[in-house]
Protein backbone atom coordinates (compact mmCIF):
# COMPACT_ATOMS: atom_id res chain seq x y z
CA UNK A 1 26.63 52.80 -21.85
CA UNK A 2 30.26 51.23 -21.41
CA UNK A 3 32.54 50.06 -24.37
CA UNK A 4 33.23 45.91 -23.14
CA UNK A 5 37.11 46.44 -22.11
CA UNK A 6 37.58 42.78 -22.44
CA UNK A 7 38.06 43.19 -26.08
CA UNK A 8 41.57 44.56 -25.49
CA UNK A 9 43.15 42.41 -23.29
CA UNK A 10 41.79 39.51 -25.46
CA UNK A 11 43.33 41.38 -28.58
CA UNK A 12 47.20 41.17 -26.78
CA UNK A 13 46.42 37.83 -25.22
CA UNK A 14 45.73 36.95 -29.03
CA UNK A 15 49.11 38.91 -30.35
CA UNK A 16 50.73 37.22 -27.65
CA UNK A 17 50.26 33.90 -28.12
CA UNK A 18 50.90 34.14 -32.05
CA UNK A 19 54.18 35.40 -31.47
CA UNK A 20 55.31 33.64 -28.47
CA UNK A 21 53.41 29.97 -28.94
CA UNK A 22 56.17 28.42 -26.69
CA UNK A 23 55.18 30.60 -23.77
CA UNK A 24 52.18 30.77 -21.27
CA UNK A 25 50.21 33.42 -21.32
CA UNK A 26 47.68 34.24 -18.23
CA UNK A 27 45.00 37.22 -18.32
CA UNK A 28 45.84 38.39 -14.63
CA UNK A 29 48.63 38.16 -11.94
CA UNK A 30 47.42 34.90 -10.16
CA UNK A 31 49.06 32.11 -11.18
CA UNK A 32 53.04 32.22 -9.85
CA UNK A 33 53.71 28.66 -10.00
CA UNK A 34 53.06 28.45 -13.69
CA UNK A 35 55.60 26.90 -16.37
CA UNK A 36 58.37 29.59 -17.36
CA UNK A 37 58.41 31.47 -19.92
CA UNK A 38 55.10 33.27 -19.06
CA UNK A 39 53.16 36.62 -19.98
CA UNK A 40 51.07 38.43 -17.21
CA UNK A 41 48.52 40.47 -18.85
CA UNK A 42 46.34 42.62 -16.76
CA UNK A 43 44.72 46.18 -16.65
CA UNK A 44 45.87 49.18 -14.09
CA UNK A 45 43.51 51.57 -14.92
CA UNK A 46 40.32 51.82 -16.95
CA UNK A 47 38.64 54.76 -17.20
CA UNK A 48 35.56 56.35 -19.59
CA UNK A 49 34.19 59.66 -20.70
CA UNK A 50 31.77 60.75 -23.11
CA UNK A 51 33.60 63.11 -26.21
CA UNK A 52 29.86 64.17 -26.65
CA UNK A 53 27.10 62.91 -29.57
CA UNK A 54 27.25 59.28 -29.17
CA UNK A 55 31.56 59.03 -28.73
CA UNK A 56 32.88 57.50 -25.85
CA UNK A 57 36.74 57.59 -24.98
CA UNK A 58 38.03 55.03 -22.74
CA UNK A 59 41.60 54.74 -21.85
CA UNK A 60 43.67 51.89 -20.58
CA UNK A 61 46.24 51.65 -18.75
CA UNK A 62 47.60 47.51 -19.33
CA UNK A 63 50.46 46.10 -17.64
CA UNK A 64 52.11 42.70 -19.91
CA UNK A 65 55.05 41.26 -17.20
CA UNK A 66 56.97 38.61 -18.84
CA UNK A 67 58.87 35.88 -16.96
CA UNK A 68 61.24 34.47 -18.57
CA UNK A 69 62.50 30.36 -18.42
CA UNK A 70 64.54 29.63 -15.49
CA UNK A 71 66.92 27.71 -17.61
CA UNK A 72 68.37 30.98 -19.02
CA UNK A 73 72.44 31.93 -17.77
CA UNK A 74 72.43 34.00 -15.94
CA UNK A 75 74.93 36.50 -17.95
CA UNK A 76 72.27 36.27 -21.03
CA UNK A 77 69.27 37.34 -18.83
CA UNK A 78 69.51 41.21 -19.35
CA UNK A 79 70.38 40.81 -23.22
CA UNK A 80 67.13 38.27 -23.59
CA UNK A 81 64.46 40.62 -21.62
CA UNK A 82 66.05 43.37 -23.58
CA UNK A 83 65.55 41.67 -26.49
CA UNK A 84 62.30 40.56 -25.85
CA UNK A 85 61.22 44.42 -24.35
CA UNK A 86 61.47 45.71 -27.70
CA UNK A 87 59.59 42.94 -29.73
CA UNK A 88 56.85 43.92 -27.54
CA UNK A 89 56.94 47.61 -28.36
CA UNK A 90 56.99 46.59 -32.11
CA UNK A 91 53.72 43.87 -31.41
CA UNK A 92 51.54 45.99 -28.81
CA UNK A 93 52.22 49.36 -30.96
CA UNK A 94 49.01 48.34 -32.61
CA UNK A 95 45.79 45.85 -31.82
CA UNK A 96 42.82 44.94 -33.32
CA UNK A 97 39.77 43.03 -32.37
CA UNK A 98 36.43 43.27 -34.44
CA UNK A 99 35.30 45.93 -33.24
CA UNK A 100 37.69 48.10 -32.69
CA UNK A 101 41.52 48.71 -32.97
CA UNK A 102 43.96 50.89 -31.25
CA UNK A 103 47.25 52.61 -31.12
CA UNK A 104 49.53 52.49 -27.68
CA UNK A 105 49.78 56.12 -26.79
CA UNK A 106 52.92 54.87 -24.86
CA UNK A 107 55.24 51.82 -24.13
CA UNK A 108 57.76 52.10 -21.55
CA UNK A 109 59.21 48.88 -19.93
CA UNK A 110 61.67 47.71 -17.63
CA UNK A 111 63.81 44.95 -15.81
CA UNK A 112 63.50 44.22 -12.21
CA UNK A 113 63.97 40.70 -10.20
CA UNK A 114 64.73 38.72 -13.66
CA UNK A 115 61.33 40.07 -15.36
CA UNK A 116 60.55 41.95 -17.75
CA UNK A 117 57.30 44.84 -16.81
CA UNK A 118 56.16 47.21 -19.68
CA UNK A 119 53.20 49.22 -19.44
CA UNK A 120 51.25 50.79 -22.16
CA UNK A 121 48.54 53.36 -22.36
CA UNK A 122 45.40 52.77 -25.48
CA UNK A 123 42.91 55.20 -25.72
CA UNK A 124 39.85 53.80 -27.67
CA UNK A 125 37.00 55.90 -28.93
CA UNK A 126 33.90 54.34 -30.34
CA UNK A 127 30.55 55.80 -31.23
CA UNK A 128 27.76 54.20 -29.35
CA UNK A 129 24.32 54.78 -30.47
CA UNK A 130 21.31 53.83 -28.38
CA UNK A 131 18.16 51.88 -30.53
CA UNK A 132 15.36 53.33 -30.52
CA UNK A 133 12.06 52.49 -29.33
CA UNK A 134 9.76 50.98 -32.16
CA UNK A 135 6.63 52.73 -30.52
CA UNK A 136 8.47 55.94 -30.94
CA UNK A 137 9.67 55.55 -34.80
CA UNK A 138 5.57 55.24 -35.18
CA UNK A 139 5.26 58.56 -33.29
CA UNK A 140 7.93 60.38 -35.16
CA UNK A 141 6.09 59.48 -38.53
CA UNK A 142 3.08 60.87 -37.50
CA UNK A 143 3.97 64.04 -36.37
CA UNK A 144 2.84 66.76 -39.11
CA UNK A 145 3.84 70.56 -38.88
CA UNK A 146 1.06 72.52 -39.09
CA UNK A 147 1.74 75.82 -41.16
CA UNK A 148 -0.01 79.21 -39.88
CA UNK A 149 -3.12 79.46 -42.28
């Protein structure tokens, strides 16, 4: 059984726009000709294992690129992505939904082209229990142990 991953990137998308109202924020790459300043929000890598009775571990690998406005001089462009790098450390260190919440393992980012690109690793381990049939509750019940007599 797989843990939804849509829970997390909803859970930055969520951080994102309380902290940044003023900006756009999109759940995947798509989207280039959208109004500066904007957040790009997507997943590199998903992956899931079992940690054995009922725990599941499933690690994420997300990738938040933020474009900044075009209006920005030029000579304030490092000092504002910068800026704005380590507010995102401080945000995505730690995210909650309901039903789970999570701790970046890492959060490295950098400057290229006049964007900012910082990736971060979650790992997120949740029990997951499978229901049980009713017709075998009924079974259960009526199962005696016989002693030897």
């Amino acid at each position: 059984m797989e843990y939804s991953n849509i829970s997390l990137k909803k859970a930055i998308t969520k951080l994102l726009k309380e902290e940044f109202p003023h900006c756009t924020i999109l759940k995947d790459k798509s989207g280039s000709n959208q109004k500066a300043p904007t957040f790009f929000v997507r997943y590199l890598s998903v992956g899931q294992k079992s940690a054995g009775m009922d725990l599941y571990s499933q690690s994420f690998i997300v990738e938040v690129r933020y474009r900044p406005d075009n209006k920005l001089p030029e000579n304030e462009l490092s000092t504002h992505l910068d800026l704005i790098g380590g507010q995102l450390q401080d945000l995505l260190d730690f995210v909650r939904d309901e039903d789970f919440s999570a701790r970046a393992e890492s959060a490295d980012y950098e400057t290229s082209d006049g964007s900012l690109i910082m990736l971060l690793r979650y790992t997120i381990r949740k029990r997951i229990v499978t229901e049980q049939d009713p017709y075998m509750e009924d079974i259960e019940e009526k199962q005696e142990v016989k002693g030897n007599g």
